[in-house]
PDB file of N, CA and C in Angstrom:
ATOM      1  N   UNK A   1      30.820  36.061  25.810  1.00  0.00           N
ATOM      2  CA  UNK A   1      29.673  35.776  26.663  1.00  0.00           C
ATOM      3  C   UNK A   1      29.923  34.459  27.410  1.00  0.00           C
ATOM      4  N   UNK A   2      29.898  34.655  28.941  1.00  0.00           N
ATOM      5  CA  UNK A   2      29.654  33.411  29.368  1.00  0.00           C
ATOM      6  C   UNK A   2      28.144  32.693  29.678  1.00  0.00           C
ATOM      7  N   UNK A   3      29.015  31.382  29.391  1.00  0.00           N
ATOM      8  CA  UNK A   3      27.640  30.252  29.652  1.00  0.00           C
ATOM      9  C   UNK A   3      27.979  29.709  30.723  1.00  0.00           C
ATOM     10  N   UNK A   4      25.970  29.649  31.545  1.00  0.00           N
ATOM     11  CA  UNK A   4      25.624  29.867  32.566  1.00  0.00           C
ATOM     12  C   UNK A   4      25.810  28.180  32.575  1.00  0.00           C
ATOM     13  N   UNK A   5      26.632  27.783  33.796  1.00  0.00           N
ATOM     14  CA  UNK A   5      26.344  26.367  34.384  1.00  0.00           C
ATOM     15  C   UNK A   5      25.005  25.714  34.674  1.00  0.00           C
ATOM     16  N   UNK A   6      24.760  24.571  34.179  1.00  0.00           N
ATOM     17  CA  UNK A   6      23.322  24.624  35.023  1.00  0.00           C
ATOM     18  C   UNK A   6      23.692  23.499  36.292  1.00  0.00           C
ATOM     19  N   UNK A   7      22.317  23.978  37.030  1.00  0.00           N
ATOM     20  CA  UNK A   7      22.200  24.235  38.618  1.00  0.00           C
ATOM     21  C   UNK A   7      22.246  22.830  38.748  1.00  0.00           C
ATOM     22  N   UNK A   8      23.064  22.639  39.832  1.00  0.00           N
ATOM     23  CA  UNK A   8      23.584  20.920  40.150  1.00  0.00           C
ATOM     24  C   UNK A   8      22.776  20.908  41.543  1.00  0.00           C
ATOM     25  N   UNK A   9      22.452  19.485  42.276  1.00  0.00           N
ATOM     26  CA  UNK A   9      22.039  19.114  43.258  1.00  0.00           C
ATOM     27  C   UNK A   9      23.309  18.362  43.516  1.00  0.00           C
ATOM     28  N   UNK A  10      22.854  18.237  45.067  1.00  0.00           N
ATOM     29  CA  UNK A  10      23.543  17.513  45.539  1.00  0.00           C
ATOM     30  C   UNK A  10      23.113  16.667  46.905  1.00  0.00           C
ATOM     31  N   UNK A  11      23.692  15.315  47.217  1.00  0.00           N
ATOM     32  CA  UNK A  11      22.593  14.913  48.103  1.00  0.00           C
ATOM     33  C   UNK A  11      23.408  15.044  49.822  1.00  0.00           C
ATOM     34  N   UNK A  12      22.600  14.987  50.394  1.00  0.00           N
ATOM     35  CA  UNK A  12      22.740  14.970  51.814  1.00  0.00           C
ATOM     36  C   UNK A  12      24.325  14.218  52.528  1.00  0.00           C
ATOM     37  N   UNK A  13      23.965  12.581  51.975  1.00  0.00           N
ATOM     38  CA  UNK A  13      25.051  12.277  52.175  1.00  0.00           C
ATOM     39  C   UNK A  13      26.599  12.541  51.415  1.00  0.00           C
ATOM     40  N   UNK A  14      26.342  13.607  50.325  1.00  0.00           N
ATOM     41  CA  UNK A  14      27.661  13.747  49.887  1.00  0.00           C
ATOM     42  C   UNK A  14      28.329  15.317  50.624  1.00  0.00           C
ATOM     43  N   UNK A  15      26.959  16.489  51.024  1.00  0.00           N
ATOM     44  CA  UNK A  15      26.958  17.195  51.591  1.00  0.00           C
ATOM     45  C   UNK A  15      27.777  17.231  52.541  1.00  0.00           C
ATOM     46  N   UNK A  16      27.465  15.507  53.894  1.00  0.00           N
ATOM     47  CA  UNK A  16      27.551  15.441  54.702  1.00  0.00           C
ATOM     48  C   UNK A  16      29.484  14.885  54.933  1.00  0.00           C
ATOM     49  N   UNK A  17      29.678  14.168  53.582  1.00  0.00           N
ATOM     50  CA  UNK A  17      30.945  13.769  53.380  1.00  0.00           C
ATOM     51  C   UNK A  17      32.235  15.074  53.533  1.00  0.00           C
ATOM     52  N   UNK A  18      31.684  16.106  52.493  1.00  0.00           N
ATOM     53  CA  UNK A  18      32.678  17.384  52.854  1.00  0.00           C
ATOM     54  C   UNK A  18      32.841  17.945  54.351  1.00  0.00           C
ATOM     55  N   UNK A  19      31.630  17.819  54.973  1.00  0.00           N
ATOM     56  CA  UNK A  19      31.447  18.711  56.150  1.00  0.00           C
ATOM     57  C   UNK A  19      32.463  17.825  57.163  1.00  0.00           C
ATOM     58  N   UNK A  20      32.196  16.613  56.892  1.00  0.00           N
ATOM     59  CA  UNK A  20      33.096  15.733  57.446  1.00  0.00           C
ATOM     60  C   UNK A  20      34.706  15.986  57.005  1.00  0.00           C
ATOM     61  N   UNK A  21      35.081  16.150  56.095  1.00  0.00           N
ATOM     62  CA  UNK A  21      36.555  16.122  55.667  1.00  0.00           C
ATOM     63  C   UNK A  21      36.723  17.628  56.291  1.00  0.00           C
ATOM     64  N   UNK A  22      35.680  18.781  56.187  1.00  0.00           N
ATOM     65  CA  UNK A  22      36.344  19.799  56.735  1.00  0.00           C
ATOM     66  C   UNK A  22      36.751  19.664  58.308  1.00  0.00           C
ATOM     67  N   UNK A  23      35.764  19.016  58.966  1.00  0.00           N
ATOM     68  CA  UNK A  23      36.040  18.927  60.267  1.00  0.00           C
ATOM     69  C   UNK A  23      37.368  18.826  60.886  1.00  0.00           C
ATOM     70  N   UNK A  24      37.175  16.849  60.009  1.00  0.00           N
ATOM     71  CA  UNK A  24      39.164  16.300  59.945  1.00  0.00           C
ATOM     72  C   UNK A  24      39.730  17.001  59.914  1.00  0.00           C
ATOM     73  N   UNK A  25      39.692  18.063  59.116  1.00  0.00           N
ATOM     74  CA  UNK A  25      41.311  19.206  59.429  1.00  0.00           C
ATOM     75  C   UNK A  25      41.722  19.579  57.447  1.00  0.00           C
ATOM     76  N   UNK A  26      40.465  19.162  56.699  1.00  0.00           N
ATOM     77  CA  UNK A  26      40.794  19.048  54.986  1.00  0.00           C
ATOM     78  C   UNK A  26      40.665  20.755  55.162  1.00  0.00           C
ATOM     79  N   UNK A  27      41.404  21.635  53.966  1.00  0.00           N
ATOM     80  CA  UNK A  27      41.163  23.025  54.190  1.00  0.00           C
ATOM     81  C   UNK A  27      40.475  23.129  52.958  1.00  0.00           C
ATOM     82  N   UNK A  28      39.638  24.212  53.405  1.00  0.00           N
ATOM     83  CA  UNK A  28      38.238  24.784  52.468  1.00  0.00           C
ATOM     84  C   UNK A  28      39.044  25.189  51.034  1.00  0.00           C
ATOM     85  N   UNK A  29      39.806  25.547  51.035  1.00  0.00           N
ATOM     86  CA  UNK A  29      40.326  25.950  49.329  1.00  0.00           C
ATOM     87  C   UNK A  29      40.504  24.349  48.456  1.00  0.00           C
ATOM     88  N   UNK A  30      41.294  23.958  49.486  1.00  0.00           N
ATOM     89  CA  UNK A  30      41.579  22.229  48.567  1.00  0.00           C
ATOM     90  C   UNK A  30      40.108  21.578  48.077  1.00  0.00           C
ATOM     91  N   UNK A  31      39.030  21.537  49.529  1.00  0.00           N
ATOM     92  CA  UNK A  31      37.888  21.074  48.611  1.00  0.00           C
ATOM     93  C   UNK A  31      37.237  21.820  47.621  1.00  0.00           C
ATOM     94  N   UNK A  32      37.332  23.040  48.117  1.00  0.00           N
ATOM     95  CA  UNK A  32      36.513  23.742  46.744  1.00  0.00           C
ATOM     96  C   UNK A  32      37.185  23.979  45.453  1.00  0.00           C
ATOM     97  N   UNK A  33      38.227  23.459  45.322  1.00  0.00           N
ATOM     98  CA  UNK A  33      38.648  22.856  43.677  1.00  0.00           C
ATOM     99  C   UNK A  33      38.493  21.748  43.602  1.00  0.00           C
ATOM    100  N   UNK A  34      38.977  20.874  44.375  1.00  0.00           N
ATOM    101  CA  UNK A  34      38.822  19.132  44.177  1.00  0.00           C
ATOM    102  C   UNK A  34      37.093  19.286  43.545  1.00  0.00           C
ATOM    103  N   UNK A  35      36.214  19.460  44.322  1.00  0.00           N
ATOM    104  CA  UNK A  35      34.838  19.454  44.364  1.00  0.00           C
ATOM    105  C   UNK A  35      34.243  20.089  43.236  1.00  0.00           C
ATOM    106  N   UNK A  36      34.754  21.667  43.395  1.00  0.00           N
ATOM    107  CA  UNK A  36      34.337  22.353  41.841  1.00  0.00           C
ATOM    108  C   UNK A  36      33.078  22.842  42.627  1.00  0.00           C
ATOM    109  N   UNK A  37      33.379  23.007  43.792  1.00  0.00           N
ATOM    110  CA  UNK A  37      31.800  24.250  44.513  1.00  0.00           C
ATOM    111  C   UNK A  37      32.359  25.209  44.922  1.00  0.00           C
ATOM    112  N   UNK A  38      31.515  26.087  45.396  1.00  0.00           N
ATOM    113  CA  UNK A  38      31.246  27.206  45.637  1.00  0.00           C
ATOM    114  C   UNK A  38      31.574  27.990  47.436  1.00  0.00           C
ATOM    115  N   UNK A  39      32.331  28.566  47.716  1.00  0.00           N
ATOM    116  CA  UNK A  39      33.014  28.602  48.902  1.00  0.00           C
ATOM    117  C   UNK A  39      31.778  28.691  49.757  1.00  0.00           C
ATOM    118  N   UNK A  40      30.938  29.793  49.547  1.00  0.00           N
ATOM    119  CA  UNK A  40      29.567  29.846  49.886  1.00  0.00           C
ATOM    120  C   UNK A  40      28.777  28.740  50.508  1.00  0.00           C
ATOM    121  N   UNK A  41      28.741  27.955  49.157  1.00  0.00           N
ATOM    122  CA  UNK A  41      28.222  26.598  49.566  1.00  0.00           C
ATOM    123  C   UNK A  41      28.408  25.840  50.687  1.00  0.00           C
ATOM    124  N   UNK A  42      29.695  25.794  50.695  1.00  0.00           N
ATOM    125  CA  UNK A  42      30.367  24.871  51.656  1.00  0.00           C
ATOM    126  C   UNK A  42      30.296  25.768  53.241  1.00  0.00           C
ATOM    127  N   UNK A  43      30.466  26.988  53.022  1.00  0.00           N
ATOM    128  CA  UNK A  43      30.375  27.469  54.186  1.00  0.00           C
ATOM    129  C   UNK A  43      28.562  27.056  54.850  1.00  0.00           C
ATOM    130  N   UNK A  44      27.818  27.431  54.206  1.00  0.00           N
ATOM    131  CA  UNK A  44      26.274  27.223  54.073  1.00  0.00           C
ATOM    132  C   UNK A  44      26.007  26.010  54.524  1.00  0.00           C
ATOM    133  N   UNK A  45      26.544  24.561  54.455  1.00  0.00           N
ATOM    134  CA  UNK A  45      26.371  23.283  54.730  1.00  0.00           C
ATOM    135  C   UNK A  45      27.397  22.846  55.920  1.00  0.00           C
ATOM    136  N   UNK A  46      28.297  23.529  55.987  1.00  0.00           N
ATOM    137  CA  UNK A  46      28.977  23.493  57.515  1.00  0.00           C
ATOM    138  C   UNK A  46      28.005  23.791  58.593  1.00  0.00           C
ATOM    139  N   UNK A  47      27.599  25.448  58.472  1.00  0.00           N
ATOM    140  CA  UNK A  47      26.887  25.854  59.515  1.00  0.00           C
ATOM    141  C   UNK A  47      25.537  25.100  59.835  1.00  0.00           C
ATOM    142  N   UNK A  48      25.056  24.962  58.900  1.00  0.00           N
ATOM    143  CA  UNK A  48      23.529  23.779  58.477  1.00  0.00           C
ATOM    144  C   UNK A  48      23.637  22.680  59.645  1.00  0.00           C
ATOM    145  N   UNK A  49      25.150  21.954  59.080  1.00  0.00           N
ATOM    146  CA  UNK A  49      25.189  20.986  60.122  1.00  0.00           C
ATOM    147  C   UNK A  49      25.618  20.741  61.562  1.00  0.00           C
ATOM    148  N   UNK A  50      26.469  22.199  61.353  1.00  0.00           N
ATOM    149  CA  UNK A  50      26.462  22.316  62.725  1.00  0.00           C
ATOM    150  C   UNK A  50      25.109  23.464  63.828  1.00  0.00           C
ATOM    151  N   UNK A  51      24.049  23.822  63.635  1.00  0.00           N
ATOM    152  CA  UNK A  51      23.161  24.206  63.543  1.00  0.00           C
ATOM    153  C   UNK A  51      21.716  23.334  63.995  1.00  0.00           C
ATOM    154  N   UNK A  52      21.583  22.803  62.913  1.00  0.00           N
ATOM    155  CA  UNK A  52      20.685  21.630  63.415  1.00  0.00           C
ATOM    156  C   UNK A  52      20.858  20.172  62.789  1.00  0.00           C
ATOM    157  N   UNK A  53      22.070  19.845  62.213  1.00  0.00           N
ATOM    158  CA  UNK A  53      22.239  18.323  61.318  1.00  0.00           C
ATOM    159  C   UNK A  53      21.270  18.316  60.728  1.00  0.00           C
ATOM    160  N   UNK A  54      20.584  19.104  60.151  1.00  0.00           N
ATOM    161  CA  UNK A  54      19.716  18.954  58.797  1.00  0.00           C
ATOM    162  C   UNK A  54      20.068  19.868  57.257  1.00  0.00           C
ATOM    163  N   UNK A  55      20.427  19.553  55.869  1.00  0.00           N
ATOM    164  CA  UNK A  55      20.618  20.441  55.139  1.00  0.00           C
ATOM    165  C   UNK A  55      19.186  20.917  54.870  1.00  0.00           C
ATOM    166  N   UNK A  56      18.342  19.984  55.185  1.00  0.00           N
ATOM    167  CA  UNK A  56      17.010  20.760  54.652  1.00  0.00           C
ATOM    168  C   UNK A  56      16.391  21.983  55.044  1.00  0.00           C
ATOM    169  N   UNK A  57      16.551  23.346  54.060  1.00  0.00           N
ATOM    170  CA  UNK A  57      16.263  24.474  54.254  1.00  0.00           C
ATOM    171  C   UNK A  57      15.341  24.929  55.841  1.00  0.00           C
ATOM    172  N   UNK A  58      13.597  24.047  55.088  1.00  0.00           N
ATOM    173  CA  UNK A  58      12.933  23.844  56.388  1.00  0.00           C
ATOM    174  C   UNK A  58      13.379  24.017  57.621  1.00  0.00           C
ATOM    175  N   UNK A  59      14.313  23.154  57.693  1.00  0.00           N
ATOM    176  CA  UNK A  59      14.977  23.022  59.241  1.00  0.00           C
ATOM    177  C   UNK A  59      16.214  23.846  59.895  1.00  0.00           C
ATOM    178  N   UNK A  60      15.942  24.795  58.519  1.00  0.00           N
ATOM    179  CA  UNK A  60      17.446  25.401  58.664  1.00  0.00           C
ATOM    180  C   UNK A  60      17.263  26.991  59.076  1.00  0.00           C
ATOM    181  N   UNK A  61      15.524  27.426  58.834  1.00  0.00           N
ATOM    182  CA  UNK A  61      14.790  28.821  58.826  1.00  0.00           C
ATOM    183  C   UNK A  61      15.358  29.273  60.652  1.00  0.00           C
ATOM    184  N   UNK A  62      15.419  30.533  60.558  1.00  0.00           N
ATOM    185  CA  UNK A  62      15.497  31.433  61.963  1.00  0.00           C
ATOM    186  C   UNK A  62      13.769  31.120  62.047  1.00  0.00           C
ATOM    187  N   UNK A  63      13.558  31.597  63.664  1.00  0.00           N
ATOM    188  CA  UNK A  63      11.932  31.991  64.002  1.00  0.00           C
ATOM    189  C   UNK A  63      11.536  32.855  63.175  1.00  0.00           C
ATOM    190  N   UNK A  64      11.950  34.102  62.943  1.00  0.00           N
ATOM    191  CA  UNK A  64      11.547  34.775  62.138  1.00  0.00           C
ATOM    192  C   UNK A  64      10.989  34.513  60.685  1.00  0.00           C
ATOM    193  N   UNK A  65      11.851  34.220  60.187  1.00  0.00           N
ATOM    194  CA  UNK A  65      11.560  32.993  58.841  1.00  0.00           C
ATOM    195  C   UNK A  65      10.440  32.194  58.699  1.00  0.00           C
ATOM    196  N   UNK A  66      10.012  31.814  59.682  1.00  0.00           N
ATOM    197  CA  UNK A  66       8.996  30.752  59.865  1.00  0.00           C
ATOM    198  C   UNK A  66       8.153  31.195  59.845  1.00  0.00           C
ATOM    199  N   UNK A  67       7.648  32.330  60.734  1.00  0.00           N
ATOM    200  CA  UNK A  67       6.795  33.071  60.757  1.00  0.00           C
ATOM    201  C   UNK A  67       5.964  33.380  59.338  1.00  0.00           C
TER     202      UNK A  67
END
């Protein structure tokens, strides 16, 4: 049986640190071992910031969503 990780936060500016190294030219496999996240993740906080520079969900909804 595996045991379930529990659920980590993470803050904005460290968010904002990866999105940055991916930019530079760092490749998504290297951080997501260095880091120990989730490819998902990282894809999810790329688009975020390139989107609207906010990770906060809120700001992150389609119109539809909002609705």
């Amino acid at each position: 049986m595996t045991t379930k990780r529990p659920r980590r936060t993470y803050t904005d500016e460290f968010k904002n640190q990866l999105v940055q190294l991916y930019l530079n030219g760092k490749r998504k496999c290297d951080m997501i071992h260095e880091y120990d996240i989730a490819a998902s993740l990282l894809d999810k906080w790329i688009k975020q910031s390139q989107t609207t520079g906010s990770f906060k969900e809120k700001a992150n909804r389609s119109n539809l969503e909002k609705e």
